[in-house]
C-alpha atoms as a PDB file:
ATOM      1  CA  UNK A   1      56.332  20.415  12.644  1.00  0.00           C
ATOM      2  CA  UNK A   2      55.268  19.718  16.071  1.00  0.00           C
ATOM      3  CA  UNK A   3      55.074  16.771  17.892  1.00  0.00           C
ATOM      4  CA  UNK A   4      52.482  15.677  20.886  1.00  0.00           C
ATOM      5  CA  UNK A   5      53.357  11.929  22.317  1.00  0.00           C
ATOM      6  CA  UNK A   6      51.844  10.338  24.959  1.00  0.00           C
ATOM      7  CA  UNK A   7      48.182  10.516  23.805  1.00  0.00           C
ATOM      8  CA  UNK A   8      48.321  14.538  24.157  1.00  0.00           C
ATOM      9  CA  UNK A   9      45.767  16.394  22.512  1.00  0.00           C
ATOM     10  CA  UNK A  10      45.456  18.795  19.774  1.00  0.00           C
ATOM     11  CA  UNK A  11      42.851  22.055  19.813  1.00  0.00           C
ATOM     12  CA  UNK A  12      43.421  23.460  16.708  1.00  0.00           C
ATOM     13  CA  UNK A  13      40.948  25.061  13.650  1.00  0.00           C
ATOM     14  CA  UNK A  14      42.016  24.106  10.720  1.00  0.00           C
ATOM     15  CA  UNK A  15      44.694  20.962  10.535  1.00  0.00           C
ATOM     16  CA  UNK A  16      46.202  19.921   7.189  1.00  0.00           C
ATOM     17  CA  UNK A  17      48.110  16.362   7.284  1.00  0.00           C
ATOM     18  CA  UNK A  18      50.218  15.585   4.198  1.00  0.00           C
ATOM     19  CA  UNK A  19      48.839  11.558   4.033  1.00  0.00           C
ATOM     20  CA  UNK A  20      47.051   9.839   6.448  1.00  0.00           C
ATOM     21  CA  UNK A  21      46.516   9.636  10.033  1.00  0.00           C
ATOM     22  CA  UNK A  22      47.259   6.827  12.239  1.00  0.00           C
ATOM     23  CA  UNK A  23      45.017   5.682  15.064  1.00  0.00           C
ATOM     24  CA  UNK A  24      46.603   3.479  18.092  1.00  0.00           C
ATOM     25  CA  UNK A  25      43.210   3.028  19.768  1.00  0.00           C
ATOM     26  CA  UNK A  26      42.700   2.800  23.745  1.00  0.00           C
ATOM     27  CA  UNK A  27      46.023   0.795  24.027  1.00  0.00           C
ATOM     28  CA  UNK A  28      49.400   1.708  22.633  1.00  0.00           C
ATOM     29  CA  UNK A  29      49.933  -1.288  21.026  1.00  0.00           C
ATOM     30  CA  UNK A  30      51.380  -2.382  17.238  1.00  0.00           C
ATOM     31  CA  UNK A  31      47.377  -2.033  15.956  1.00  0.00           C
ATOM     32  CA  UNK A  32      47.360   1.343  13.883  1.00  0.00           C
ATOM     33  CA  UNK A  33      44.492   1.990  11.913  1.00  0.00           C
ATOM     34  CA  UNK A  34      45.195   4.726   9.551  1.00  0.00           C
ATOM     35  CA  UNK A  35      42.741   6.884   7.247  1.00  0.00           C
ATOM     36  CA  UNK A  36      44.926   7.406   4.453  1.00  0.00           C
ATOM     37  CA  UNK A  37      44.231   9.951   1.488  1.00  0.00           C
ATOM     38  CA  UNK A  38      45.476   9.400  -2.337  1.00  0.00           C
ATOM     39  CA  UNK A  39      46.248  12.191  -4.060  1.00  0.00           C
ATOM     40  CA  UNK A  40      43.180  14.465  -5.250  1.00  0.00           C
ATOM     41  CA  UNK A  41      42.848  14.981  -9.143  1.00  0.00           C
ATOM     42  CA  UNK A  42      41.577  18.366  -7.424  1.00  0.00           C
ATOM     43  CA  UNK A  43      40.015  20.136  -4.551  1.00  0.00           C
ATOM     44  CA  UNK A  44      36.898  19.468  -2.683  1.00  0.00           C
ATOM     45  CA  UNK A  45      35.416  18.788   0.608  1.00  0.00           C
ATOM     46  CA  UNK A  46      33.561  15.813   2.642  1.00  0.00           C
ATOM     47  CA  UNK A  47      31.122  16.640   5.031  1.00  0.00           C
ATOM     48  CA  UNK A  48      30.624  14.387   8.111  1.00  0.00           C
ATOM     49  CA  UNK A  49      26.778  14.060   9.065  1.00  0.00           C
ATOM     50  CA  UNK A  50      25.871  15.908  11.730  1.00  0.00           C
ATOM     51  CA  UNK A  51      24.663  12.629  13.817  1.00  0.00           C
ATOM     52  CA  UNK A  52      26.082   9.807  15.959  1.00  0.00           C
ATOM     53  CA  UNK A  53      26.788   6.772  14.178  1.00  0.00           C
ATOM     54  CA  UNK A  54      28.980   4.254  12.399  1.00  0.00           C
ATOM     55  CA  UNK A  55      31.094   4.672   8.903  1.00  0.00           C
ATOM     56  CA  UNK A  56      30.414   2.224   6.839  1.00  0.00           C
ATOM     57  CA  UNK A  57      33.175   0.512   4.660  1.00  0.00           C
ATOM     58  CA  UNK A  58      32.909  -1.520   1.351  1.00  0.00           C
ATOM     59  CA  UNK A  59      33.419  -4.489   3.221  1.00  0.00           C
ATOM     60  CA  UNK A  60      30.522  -4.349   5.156  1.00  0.00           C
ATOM     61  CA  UNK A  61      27.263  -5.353   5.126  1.00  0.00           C
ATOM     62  CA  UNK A  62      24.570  -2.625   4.688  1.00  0.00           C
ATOM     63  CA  UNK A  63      20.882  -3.099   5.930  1.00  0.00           C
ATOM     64  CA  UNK A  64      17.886  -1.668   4.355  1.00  0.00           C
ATOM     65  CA  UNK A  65      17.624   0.391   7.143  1.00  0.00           C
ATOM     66  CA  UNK A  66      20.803   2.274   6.516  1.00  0.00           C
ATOM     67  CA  UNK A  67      19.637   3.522   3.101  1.00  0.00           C
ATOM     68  CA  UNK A  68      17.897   6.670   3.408  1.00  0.00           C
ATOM     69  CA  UNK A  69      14.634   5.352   1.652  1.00  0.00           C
ATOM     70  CA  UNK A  70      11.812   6.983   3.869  1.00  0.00           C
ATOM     71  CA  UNK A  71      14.272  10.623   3.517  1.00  0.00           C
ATOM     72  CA  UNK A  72      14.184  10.063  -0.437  1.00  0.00           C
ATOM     73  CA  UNK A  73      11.777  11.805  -2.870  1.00  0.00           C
ATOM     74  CA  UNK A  74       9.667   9.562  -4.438  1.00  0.00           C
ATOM     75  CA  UNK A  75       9.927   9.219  -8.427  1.00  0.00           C
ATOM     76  CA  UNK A  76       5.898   9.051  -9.768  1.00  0.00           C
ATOM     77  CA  UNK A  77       7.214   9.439 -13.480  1.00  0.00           C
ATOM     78  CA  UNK A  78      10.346   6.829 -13.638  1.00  0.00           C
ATOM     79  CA  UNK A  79      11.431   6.341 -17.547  1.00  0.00           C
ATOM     80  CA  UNK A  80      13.454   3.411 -19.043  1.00  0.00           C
ATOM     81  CA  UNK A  81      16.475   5.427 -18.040  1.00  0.00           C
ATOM     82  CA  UNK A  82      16.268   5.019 -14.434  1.00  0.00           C
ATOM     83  CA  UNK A  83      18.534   2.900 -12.838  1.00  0.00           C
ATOM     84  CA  UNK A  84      18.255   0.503 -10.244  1.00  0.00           C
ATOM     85  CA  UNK A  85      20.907  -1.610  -7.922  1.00  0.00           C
ATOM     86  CA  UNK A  86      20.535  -5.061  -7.595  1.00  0.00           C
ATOM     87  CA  UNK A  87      23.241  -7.881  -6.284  1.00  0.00           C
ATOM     88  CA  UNK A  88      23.513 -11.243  -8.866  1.00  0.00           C
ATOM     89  CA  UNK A  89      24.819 -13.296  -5.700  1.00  0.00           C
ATOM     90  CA  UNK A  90      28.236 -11.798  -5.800  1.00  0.00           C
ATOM     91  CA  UNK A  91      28.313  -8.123  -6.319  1.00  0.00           C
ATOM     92  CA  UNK A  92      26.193  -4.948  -6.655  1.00  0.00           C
ATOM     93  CA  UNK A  93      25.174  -4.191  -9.820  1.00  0.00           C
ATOM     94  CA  UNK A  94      22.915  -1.945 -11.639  1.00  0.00           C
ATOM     95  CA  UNK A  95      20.436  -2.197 -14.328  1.00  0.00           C
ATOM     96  CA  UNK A  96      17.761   0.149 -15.824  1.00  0.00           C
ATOM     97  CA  UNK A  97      14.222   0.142 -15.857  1.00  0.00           C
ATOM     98  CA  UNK A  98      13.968  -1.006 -19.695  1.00  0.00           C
ATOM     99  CA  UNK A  99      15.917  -3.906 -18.762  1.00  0.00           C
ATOM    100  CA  UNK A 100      13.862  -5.115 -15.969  1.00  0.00           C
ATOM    101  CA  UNK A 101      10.834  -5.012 -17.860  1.00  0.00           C
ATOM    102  CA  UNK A 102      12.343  -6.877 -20.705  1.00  0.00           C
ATOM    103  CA  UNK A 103      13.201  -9.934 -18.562  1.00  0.00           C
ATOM    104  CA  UNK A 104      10.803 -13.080 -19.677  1.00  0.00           C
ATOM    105  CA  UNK A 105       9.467 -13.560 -16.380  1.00  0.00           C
ATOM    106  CA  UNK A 106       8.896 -10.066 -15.453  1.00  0.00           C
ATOM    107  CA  UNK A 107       6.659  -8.829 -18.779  1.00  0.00           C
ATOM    108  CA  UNK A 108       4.133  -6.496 -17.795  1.00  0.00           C
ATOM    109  CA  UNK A 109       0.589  -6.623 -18.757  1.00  0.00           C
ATOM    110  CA  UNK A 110      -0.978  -4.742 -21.821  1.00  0.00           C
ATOM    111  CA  UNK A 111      -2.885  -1.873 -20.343  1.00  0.00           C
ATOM    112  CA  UNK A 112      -7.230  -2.019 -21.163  1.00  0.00           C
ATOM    113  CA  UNK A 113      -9.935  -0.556 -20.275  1.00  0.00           C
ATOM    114  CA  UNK A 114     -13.448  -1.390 -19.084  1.00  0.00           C
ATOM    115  CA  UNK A 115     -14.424  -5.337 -19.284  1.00  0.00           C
ATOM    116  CA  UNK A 116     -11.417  -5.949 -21.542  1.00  0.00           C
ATOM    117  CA  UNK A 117      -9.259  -9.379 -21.225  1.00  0.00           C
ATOM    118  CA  UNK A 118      -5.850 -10.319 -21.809  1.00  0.00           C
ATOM    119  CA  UNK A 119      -5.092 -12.449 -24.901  1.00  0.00           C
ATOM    120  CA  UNK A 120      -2.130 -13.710 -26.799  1.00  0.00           C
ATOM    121  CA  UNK A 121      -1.878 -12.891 -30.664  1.00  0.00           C
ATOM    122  CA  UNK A 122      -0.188 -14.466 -33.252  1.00  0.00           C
ATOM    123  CA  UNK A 123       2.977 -13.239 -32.614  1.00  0.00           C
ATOM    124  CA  UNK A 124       2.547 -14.548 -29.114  1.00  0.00           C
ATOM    125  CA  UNK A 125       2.071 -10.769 -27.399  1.00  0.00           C
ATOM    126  CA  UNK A 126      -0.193 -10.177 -24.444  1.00  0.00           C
ATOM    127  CA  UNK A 127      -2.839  -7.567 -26.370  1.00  0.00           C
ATOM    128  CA  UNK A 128      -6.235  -6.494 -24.196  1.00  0.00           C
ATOM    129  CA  UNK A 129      -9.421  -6.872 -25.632  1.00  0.00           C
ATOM    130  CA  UNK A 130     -13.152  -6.732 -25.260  1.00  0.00           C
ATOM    131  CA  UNK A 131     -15.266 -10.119 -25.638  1.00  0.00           C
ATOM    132  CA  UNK A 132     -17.624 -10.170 -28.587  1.00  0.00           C
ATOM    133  CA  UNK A 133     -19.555 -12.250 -30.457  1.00  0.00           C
ATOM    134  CA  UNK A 134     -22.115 -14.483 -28.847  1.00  0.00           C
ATOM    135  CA  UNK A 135     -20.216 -14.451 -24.886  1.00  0.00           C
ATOM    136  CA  UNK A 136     -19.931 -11.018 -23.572  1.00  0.00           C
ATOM    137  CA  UNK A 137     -17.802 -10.637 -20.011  1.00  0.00           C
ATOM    138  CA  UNK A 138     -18.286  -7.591 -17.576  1.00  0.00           C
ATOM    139  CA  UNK A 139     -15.941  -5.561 -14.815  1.00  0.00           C
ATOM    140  CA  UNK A 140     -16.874  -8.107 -12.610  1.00  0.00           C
ATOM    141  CA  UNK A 141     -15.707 -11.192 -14.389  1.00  0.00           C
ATOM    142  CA  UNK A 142     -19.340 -12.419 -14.878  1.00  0.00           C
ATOM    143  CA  UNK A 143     -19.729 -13.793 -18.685  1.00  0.00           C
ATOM    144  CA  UNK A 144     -22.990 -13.324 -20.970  1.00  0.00           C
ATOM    145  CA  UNK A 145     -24.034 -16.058 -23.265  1.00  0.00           C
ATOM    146  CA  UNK A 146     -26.606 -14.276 -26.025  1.00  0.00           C
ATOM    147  CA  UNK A 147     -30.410 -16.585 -26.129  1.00  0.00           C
ATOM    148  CA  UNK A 148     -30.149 -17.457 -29.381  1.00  0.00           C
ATOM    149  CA  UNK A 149     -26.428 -17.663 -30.825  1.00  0.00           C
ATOM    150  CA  UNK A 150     -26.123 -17.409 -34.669  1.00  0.00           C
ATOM    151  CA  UNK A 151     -25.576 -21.468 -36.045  1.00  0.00           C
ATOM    152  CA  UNK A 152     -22.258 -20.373 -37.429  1.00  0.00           C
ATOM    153  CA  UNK A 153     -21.162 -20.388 -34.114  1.00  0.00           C
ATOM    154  CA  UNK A 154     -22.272 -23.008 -32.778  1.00  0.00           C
ATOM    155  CA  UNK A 155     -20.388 -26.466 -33.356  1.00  0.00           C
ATOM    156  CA  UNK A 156     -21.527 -27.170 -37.078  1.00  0.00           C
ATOM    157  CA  UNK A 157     -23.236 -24.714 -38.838  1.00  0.00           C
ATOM    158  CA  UNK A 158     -26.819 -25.217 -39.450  1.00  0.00           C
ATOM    159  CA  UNK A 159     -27.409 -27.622 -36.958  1.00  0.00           C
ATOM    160  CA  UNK A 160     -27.545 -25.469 -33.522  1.00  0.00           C
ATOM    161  CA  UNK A 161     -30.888 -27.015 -31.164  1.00  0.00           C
ATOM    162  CA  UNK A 162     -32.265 -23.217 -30.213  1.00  0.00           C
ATOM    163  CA  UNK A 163     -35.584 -23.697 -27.971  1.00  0.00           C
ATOM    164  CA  UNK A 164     -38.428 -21.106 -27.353  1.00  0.00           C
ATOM    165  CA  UNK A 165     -40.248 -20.370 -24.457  1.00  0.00           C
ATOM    166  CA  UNK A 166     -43.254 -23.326 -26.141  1.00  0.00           C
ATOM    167  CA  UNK A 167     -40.591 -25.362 -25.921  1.00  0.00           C
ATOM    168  CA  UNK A 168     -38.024 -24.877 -22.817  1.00  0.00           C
ATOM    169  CA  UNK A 169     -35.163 -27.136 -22.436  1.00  0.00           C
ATOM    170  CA  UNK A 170     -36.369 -28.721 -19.158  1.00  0.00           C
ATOM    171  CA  UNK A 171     -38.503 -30.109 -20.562  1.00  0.00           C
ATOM    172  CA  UNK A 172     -35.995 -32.270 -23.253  1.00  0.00           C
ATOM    173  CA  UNK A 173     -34.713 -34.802 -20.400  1.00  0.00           C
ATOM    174  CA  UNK A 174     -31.653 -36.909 -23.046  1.00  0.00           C
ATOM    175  CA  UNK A 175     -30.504 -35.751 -26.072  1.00  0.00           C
ATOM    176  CA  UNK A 176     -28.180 -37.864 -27.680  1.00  0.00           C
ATOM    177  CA  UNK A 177     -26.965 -38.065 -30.995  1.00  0.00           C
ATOM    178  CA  UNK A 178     -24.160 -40.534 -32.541  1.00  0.00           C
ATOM    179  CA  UNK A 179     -23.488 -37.772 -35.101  1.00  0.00           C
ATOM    180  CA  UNK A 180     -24.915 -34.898 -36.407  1.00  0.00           C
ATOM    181  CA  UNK A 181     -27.777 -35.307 -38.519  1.00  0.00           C
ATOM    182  CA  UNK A 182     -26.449 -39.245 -38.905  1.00  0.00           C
ATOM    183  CA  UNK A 183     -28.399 -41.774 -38.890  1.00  0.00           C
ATOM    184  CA  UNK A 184     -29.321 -42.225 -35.857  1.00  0.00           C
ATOM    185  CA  UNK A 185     -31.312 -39.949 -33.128  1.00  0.00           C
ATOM    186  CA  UNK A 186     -31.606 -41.246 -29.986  1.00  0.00           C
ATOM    187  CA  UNK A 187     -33.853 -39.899 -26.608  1.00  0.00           C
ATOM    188  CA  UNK A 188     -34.901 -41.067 -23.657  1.00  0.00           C
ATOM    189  CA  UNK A 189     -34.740 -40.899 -19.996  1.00  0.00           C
ATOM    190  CA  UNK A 190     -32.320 -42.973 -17.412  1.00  0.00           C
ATOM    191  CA  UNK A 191     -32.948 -46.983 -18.932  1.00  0.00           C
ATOM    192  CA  UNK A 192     -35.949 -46.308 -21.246  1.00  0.00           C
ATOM    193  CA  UNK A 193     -34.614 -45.018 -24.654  1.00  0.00           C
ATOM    194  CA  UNK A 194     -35.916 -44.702 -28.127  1.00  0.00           C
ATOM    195  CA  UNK A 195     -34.458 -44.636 -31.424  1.00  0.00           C
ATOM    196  CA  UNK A 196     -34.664 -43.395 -34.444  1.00  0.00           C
ATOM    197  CA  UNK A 197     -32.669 -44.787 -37.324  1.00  0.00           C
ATOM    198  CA  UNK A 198     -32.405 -44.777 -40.728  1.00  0.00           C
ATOM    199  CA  UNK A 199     -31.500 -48.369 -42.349  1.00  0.00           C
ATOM    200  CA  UNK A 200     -29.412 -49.015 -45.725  1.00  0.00           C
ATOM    201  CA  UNK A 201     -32.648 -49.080 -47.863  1.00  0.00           C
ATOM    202  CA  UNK A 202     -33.476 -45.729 -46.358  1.00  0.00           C
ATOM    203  CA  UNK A 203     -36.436 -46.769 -44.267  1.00  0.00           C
ATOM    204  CA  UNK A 204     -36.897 -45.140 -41.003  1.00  0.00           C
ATOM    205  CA  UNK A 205     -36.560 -47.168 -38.203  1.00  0.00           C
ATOM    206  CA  UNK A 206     -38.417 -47.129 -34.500  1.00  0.00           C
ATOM    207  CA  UNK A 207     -36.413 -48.858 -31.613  1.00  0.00           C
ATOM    208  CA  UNK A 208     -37.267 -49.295 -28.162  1.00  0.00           C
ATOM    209  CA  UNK A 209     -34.575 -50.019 -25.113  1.00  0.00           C
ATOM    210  CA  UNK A 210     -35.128 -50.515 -21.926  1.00  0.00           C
ATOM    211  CA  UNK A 211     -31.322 -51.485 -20.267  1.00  0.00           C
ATOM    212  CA  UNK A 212     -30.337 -47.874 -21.062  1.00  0.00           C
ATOM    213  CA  UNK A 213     -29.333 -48.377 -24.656  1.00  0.00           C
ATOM    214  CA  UNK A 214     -27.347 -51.899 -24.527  1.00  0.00           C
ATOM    215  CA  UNK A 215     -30.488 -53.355 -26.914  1.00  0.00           C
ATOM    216  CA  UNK A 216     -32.511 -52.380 -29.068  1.00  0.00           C
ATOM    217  CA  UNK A 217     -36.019 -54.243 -30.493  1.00  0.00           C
ATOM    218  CA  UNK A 218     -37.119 -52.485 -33.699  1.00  0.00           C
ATOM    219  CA  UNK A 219     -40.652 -51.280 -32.738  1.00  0.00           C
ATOM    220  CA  UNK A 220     -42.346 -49.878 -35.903  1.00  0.00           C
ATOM    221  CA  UNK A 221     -40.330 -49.004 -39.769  1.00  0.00           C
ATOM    222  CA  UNK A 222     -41.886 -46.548 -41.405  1.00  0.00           C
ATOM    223  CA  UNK A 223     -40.886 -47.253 -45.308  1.00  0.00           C
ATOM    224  CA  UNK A 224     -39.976 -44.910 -47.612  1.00  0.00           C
ATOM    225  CA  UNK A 225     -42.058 -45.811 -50.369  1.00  0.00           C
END
């Protein structure tokens, strides 16, 4: 085997080293970098890129812009399969698709369709449906409240106000009722109220306020007799 000292230089085709090779840089100093080889389980080659630039190591740091993301093909049917790389704050690591949308605070939603909305079900699972019943709610978020919902939707059944066109609800100014279908009805407008109540012997009773319901002076009691 040859020998070339004094920074010589070798033109050669084809050069096979046993083990490594030893750099010594610009200056002949006791720095030696050396690109060392283990022993192949078999044969096969490395290409070199065609292109000026730097090697990378495992120690360093690689930038986004180092990964050849704009040169890759892009995947429009990825499956559970696919894997992904991703660094937990102290190494690269990689994880598939399946188990990314499993985490809690990355659930997708339920897919829909026209006008539908996302709800929870029993079992606590995002499910998308349409809006029915007496509010309906279009593409555009906009909900629809029917004229006359049925009374055994409303709070109580049976006792839903529903007011025609003879009688619009303009034109009812207070409405207010202790309970309902109690004993008492009261109306009015700002400080002037009237009452209607119904007293133990079941006589109907007509009060009058005016210090916007503080006190009331019966007015007229309509017996029931």
């Amino acid at each position: 085997m040859s020998d070339v000292n004094g920074y010589g230089k070798i033109l050669a085709k084809s050069l096979e080293i046993a083990s490594e090779v030893r750099f010594q840089g610009a200056s002949d100093n006791s720095n030696v970098v050396t690109l060392e080889c283990n022993d192949p389980a078999s044969s096969f080659t490395i290409d070199l890129p065609a292109q000026a630039g730097t090697i990378l190591c495992d120690a360093d740091d690689i930038a986004i812009t180092q990964l050849d993301i704009n040169g890759a093909t892009e995947q429009s049917t990825p499956v559970n399969t696919h894997l992904i790389a991703v660094y937990d704050g102290s190494a690269n690591k990689k994880m598939t698709l399946a188990n990314l949308a499993g985490l809690s605070d990355f659930q997708s939603l339920p897919s829909g369709s026209d006008a539908n909305v996302i709800v929870y079900d029993s079992a606590n699972a995002a499910q998308a449906v349409s809006m029915s019943g007496d509010v309906t709610i279009d593409n555009t978020g906009e909900a629809t409240v029917v004229d006359k919902p049925s009374a055994t939707k409303s709070a109580e059944a049976n006792k839903f106000l529903q007011v025609d066109a003879n009688r619009d609800i303009d034109n009812v100014n207070v409405m207010e009722c202790a309970t309902v279908a109690g004993t008492n009805v009261e109306v009015g407008n700002g400080s002037n109220r009237w009452q209607f109540n119904i007293d133990g012997s079941g006589n109907l009773e007509l009060k009058y306020s005016s210090d916007s319901g503080s006190t009331f002076a019966t007015k007229q009691i309509f017996n029931n007799a």
